[in-house]
N, C-alpha and C. Protein backbone atom coordinates (compact mmCIF):
# COMPACT_ATOMS: atom_id res chain seq x y z
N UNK A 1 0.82 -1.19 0.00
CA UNK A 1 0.00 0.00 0.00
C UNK A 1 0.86 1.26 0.00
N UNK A 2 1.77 0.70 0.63
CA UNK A 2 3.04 2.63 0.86
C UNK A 2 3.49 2.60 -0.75
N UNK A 3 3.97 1.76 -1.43
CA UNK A 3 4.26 1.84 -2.68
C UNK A 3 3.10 2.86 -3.76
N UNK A 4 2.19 1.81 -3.27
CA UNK A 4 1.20 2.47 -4.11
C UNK A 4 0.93 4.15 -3.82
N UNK A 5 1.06 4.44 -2.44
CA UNK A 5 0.86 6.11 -2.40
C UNK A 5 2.01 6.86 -2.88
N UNK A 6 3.30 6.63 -2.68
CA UNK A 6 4.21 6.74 -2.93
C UNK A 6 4.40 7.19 -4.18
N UNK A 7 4.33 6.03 -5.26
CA UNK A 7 4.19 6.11 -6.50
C UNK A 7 3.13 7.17 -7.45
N UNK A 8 1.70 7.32 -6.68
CA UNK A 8 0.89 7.93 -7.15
C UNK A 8 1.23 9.80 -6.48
N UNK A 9 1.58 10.02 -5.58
CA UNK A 9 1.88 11.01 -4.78
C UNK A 9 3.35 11.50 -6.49
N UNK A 10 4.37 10.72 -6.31
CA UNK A 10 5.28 11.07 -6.98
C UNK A 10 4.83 11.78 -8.51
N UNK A 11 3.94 10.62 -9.26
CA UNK A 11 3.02 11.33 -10.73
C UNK A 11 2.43 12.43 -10.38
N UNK A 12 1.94 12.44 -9.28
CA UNK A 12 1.28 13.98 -9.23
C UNK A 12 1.96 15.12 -8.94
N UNK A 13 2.88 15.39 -8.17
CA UNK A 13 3.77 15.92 -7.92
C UNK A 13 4.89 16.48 -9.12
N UNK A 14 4.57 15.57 -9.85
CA UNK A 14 5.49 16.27 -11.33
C UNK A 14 4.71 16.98 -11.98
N UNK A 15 2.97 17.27 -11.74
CA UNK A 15 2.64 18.47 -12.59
C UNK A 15 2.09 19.11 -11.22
N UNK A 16 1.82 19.47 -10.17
CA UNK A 16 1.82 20.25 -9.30
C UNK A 16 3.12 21.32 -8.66
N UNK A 17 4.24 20.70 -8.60
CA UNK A 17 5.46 21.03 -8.44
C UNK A 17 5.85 22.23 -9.04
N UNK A 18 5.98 22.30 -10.26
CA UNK A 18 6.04 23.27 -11.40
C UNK A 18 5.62 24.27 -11.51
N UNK A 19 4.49 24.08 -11.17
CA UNK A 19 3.46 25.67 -10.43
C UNK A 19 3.33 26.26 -9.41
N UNK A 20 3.66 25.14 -8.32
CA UNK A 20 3.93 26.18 -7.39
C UNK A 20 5.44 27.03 -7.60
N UNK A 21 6.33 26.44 -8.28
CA UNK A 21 7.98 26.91 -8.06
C UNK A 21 7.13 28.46 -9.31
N UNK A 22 6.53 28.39 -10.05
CA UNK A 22 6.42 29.45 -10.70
C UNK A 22 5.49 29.97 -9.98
N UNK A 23 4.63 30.20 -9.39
CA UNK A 23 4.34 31.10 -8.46
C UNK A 23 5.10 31.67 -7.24
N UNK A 24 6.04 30.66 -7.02
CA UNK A 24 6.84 31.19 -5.73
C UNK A 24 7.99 32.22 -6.18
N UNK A 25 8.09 31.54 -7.92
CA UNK A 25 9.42 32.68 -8.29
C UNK A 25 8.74 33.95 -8.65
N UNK A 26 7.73 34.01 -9.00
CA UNK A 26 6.84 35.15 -9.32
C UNK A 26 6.71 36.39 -7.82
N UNK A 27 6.32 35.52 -6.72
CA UNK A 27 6.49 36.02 -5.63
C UNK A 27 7.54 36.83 -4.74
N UNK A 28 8.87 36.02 -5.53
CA UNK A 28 10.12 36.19 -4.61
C UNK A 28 10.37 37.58 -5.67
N UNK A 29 9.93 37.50 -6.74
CA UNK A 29 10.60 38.66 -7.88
C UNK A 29 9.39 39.83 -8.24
N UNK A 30 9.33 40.34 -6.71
CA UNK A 30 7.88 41.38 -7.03
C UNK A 30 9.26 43.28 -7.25
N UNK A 31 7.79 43.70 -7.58
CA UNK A 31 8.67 45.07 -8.12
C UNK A 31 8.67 45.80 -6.70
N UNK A 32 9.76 46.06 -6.64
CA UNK A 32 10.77 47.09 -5.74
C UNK A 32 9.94 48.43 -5.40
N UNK A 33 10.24 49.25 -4.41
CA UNK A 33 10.03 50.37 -4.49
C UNK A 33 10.46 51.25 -5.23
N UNK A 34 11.98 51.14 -5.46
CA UNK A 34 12.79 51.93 -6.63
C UNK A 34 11.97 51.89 -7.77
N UNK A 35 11.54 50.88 -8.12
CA UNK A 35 10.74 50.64 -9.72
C UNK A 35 9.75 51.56 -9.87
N UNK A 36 9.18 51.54 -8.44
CA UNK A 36 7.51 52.18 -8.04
C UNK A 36 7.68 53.78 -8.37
N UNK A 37 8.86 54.46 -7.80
CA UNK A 37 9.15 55.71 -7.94
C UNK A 37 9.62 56.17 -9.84
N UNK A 38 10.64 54.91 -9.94
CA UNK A 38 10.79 55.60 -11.60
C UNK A 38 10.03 55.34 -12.44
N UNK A 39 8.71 54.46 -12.15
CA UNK A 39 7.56 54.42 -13.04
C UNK A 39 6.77 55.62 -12.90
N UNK A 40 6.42 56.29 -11.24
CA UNK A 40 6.02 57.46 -11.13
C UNK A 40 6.54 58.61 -12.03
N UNK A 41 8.22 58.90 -11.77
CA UNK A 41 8.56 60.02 -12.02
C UNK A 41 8.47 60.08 -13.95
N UNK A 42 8.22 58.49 -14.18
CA UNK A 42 8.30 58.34 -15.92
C UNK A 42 6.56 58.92 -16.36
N UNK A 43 6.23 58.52 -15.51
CA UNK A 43 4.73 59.33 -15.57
C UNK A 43 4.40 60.88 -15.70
N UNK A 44 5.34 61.20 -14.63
CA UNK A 44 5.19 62.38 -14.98
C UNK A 44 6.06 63.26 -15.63
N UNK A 45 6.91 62.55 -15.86
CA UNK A 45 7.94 63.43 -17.04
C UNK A 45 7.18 63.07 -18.68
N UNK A 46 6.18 62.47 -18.81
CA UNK A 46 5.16 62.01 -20.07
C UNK A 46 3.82 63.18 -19.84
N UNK A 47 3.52 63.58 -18.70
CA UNK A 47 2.61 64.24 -18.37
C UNK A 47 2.86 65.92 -18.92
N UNK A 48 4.33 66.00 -18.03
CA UNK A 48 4.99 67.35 -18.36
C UNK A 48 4.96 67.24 -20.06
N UNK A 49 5.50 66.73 -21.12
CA UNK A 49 5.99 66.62 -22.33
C UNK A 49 4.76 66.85 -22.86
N UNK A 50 3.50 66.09 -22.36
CA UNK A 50 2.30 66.54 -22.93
C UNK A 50 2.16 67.84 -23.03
N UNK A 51 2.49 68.64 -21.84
CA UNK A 51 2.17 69.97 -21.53
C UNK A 51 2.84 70.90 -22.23
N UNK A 52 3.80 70.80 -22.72
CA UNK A 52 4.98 71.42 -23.33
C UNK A 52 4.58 71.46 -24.94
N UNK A 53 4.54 72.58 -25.63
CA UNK A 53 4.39 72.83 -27.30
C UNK A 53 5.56 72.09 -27.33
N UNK A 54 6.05 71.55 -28.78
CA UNK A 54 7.54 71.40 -28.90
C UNK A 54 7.94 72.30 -30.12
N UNK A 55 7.00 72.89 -30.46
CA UNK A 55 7.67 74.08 -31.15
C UNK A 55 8.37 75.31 -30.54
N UNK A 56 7.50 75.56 -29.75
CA UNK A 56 7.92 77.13 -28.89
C UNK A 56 8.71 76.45 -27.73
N UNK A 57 9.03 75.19 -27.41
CA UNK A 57 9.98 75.10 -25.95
C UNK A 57 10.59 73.56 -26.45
N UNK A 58 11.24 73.87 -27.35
CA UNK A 58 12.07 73.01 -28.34
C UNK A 58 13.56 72.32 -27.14
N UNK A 59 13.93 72.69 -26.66
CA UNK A 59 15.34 72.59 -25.78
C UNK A 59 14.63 71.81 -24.52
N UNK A 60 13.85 72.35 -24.49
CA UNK A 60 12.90 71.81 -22.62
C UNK A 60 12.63 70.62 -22.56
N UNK A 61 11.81 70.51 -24.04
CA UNK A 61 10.69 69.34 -24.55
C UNK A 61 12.17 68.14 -24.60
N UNK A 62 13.22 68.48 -25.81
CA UNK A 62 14.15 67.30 -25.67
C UNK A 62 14.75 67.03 -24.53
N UNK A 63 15.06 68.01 -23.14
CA UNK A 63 15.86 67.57 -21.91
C UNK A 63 15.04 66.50 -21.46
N UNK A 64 13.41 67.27 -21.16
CA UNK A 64 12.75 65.96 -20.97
C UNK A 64 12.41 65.10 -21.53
N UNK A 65 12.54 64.45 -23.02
CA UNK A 65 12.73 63.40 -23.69
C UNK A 65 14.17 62.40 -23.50
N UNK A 66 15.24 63.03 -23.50
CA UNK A 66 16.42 62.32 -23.01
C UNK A 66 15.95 61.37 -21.47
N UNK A 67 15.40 62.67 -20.81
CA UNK A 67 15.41 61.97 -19.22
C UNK A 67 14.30 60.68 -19.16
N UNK A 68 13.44 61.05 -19.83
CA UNK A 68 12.26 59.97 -20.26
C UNK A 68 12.79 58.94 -20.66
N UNK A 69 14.03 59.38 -21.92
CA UNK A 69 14.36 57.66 -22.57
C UNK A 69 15.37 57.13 -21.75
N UNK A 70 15.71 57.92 -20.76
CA UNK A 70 17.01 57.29 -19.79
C UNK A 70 16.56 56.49 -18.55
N UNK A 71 15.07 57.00 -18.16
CA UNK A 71 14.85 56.10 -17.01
C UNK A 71 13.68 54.57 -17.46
N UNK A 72 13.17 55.47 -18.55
CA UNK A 72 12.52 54.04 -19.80
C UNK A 72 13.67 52.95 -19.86
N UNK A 73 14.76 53.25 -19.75
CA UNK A 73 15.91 51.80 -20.35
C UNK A 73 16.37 51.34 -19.15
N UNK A 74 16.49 52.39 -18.11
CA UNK A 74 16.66 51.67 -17.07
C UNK A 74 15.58 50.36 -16.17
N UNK A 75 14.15 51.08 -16.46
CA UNK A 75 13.57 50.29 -16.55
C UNK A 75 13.24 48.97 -17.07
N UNK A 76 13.71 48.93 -18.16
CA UNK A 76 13.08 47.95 -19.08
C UNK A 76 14.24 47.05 -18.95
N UNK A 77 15.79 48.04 -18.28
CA UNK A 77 16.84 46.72 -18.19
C UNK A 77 16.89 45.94 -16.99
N UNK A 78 16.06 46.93 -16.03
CA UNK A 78 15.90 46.24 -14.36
C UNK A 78 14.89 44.62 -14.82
N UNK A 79 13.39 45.57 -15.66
CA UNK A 79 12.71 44.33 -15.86
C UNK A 79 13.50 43.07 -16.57
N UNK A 80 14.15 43.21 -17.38
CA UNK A 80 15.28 41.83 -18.34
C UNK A 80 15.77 41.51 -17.34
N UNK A 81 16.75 41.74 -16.32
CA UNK A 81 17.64 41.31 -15.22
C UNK A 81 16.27 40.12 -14.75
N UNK A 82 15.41 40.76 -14.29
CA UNK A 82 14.88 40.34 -13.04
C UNK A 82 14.03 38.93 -13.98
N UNK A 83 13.40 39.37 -15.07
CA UNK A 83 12.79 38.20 -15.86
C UNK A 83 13.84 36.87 -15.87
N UNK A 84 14.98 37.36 -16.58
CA UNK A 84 15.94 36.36 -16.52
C UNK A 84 16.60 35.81 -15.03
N UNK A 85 16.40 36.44 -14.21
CA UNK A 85 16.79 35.58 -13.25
C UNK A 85 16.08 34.74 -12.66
N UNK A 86 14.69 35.19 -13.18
CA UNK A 86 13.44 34.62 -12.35
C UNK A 86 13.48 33.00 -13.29
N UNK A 87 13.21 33.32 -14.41
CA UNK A 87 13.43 32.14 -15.23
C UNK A 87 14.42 30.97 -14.78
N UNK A 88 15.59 31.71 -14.64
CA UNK A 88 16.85 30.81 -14.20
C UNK A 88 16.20 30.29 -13.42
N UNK A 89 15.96 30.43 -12.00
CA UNK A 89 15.68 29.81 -11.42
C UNK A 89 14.76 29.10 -11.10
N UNK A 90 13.58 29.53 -11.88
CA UNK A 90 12.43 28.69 -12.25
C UNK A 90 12.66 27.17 -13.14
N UNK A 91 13.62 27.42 -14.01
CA UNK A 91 14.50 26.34 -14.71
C UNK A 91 15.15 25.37 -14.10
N UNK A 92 16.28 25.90 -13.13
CA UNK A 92 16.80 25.16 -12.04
C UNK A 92 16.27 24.47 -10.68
N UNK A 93 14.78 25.24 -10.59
CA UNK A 93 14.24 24.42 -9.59
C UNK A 93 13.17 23.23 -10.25
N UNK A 94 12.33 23.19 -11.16
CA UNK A 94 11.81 22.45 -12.06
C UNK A 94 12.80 21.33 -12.56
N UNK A 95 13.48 21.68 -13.12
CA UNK A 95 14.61 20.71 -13.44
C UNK A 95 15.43 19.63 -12.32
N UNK A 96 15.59 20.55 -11.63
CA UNK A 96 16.08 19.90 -10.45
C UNK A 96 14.79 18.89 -9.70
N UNK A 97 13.96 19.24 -9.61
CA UNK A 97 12.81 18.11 -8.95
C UNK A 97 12.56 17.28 -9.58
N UNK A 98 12.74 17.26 -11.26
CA UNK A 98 12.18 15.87 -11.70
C UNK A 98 13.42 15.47 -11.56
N UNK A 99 14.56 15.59 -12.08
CA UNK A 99 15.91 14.76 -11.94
C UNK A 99 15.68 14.19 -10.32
N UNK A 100 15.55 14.55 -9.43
CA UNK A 100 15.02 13.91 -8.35
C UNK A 100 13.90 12.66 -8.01
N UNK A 101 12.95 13.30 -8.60
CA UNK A 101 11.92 12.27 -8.76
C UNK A 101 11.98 11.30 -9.73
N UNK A 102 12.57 11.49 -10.90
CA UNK A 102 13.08 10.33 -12.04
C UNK A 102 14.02 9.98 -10.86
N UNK A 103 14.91 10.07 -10.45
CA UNK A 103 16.08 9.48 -9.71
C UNK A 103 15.08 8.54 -8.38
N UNK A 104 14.15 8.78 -7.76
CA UNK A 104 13.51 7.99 -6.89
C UNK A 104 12.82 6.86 -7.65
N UNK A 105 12.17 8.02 -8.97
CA UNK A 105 11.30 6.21 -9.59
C UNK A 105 12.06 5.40 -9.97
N UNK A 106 13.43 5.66 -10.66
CA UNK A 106 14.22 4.12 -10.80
C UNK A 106 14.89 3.82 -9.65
N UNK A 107 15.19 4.32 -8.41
CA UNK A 107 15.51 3.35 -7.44
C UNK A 107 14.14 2.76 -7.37
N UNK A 108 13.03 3.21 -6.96
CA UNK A 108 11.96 2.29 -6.38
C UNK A 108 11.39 1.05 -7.71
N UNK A 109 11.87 1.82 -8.74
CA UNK A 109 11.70 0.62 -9.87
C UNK A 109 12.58 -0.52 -9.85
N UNK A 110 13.98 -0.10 -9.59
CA UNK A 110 14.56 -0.91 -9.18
C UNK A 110 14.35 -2.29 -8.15
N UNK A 111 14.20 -1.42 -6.72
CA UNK A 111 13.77 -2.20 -5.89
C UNK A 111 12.36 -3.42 -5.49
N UNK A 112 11.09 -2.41 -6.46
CA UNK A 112 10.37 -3.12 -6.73
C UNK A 112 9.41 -3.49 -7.75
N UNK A 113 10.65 -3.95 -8.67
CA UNK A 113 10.33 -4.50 -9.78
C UNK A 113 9.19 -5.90 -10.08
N UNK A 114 9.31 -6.63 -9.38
CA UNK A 114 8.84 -7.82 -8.95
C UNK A 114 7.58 -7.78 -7.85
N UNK A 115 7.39 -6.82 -7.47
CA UNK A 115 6.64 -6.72 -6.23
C UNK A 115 5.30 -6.38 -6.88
N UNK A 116 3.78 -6.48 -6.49
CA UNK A 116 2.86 -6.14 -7.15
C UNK A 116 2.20 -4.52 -5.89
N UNK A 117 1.70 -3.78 -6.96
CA UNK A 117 1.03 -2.38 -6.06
C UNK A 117 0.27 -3.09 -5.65
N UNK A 118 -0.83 -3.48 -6.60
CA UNK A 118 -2.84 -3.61 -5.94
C UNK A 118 -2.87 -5.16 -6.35
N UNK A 119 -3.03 -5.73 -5.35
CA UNK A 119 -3.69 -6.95 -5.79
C UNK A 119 -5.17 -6.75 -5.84
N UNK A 120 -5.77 -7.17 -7.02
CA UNK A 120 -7.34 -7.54 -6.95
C UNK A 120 -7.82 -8.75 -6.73
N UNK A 121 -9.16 -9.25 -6.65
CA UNK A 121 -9.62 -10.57 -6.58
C UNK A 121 -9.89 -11.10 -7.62
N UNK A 122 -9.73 -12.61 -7.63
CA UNK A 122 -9.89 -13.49 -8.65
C UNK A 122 -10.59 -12.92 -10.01
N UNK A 123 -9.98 -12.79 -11.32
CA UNK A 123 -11.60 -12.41 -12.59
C UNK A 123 -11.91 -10.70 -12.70
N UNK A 124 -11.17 -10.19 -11.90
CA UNK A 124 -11.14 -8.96 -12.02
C UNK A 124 -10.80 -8.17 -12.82
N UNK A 125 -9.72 -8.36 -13.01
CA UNK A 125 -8.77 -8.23 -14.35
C UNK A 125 -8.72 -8.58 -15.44
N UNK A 126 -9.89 -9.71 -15.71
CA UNK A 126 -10.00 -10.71 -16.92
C UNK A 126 -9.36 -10.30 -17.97
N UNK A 127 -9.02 -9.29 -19.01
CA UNK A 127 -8.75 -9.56 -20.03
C UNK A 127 -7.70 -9.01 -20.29
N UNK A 128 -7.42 -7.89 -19.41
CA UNK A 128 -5.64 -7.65 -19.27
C UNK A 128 -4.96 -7.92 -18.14
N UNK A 129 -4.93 -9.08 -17.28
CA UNK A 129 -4.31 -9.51 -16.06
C UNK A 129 -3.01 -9.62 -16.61
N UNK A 130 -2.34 -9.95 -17.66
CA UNK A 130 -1.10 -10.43 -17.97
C UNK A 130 -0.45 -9.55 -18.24
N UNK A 131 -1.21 -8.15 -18.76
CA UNK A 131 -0.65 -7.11 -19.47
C UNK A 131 -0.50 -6.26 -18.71
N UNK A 132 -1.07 -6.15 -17.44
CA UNK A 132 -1.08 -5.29 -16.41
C UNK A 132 -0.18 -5.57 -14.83
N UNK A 133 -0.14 -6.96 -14.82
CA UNK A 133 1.01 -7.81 -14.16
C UNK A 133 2.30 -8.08 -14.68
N UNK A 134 2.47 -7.28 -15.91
CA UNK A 134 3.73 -7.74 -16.68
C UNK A 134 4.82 -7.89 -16.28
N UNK A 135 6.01 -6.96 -15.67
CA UNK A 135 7.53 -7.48 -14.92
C UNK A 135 6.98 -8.35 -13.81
N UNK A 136 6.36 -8.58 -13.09
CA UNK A 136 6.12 -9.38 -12.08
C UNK A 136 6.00 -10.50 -12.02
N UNK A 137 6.83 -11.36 -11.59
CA UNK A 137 7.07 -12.83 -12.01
C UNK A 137 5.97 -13.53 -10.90
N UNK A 138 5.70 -12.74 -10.11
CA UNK A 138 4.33 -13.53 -8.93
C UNK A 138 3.74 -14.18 -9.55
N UNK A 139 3.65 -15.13 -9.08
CA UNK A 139 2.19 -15.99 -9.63
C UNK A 139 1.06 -15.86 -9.13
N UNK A 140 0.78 -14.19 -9.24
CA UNK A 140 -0.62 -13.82 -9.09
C UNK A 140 -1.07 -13.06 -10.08
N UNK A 141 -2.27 -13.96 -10.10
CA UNK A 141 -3.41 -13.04 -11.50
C UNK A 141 -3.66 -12.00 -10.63
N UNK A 142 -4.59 -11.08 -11.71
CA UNK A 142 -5.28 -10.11 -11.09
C UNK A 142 -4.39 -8.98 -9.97
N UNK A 143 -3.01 -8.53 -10.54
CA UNK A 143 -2.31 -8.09 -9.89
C UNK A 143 -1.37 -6.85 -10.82
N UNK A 144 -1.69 -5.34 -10.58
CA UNK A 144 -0.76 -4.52 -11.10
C UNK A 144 0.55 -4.20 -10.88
N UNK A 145 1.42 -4.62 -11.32
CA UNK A 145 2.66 -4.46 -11.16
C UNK A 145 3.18 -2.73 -11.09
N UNK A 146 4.32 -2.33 -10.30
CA UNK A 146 4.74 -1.21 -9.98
C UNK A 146 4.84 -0.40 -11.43
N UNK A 147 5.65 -1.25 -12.47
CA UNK A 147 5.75 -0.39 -14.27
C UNK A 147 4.71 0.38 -14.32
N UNK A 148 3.88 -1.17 -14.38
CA UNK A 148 2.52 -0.37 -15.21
C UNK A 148 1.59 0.78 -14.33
N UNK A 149 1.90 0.71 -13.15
CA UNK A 149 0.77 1.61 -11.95
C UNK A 149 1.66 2.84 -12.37
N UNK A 150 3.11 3.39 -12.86
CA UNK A 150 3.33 4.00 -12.64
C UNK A 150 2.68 4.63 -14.41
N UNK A 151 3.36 3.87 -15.05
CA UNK A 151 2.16 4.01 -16.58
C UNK A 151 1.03 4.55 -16.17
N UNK A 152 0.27 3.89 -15.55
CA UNK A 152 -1.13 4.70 -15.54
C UNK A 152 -1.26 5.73 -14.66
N UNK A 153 -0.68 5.83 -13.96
CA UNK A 153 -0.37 7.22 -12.98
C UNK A 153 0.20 8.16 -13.94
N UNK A 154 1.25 8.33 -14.79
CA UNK A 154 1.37 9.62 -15.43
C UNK A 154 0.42 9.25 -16.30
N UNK A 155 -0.56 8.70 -17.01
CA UNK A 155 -1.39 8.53 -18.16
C UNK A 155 -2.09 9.67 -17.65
N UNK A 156 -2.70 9.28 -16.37
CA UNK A 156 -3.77 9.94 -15.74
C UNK A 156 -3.42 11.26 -15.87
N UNK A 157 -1.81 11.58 -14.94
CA UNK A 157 -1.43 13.33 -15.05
C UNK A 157 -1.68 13.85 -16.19
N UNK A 158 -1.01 13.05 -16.98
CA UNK A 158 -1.11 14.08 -18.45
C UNK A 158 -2.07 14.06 -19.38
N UNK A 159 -3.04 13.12 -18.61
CA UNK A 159 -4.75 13.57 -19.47
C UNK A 159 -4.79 15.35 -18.42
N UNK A 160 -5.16 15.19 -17.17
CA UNK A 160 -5.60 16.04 -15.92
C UNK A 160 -4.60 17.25 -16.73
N UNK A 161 -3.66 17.21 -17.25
CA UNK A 161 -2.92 18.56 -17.65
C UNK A 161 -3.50 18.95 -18.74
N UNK A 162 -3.52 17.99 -19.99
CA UNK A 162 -4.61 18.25 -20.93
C UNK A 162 -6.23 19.08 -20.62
N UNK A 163 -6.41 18.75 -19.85
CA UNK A 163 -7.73 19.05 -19.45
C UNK A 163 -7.84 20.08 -19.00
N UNK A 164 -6.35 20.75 -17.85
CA UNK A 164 -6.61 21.89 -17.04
C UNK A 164 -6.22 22.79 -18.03
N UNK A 165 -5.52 22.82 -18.83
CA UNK A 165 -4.72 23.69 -19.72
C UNK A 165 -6.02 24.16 -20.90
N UNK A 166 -6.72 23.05 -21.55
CA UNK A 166 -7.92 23.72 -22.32
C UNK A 166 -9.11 24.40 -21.59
């Protein structure tokens, strides 16, 4: 029975996992106060420029266009920094959990290769008992072997992802 939660806990966990690490990196990478102020002051140096002819205050209008396109790039290079780091590590933590969890399912594949998850009762299984007991050399019908439970455990995830995603 621990196998069996184990195993099913693990399939699920490879599409739950993923979302939370992207919400948590989303979280950890919120905008600054600094950001808050040069989005303000970009506001209103767009506000002023409105206000300004650029015929009759030709010199004014470009100081405040320079200063506009200088804190615009600073901006937009804080946002690239921070996207890309967020990614990185959204990459490295995703990545890193399934290499983990692939690394648990073949030890536990390893270990219990031979072992059956669910035994059912007699006739239960009728017409794929063999196909569904397959590595398992037990000589029990009506018995899912660890492969295939884990087969149908991601079958299941990646219908449930299909599904949440449309």
């Amino acid at each position: 029975m621990n196998l069996l939660v184990i195993s099913t806990i693990s399939c699920a966990l490879e599409y739950i996992v993923p979302i939370f690490i992207k919400y948590a990196a989303t979280r950890f990478y919120t905008v600054t106060k600094h950001d808050l102020e040069l989005r303000k002051d970009l506001i209103n140096l767009k506000q002023e420029m409105t206000g300004i002819n650029i015929v009759d205050e030709f010199s004014k209008y470009a100081k405040l266009q320079r200063k506009y396109n200088k804190i615009d790039g600073i901006l937009k290079e804080k946002a690239n920094q921070c996207l890309s780091s967020r990614m990185k590590i959204q990459l490295f933590a995703s990545y890193g959990f399934r290499l983990l969890n692939g690394f648990l399912m073949l030890v536990l594949s390893y270990f219990y290769k031979n072992t059956p998850v669910i035994v059912f009762p007699k006739g239960m299984l009728w017409p794929i008992q063999n196909l569904l007991s397959w590595p398992c050399y037990v000589a029990q019908e009506d018995s899912i072997s660890f492969l295939m439970w884990i087969i149908i455990a991601r079958l299941v995830v990646s219908t449930c992802k299909k599904v949440d995603v449309t």
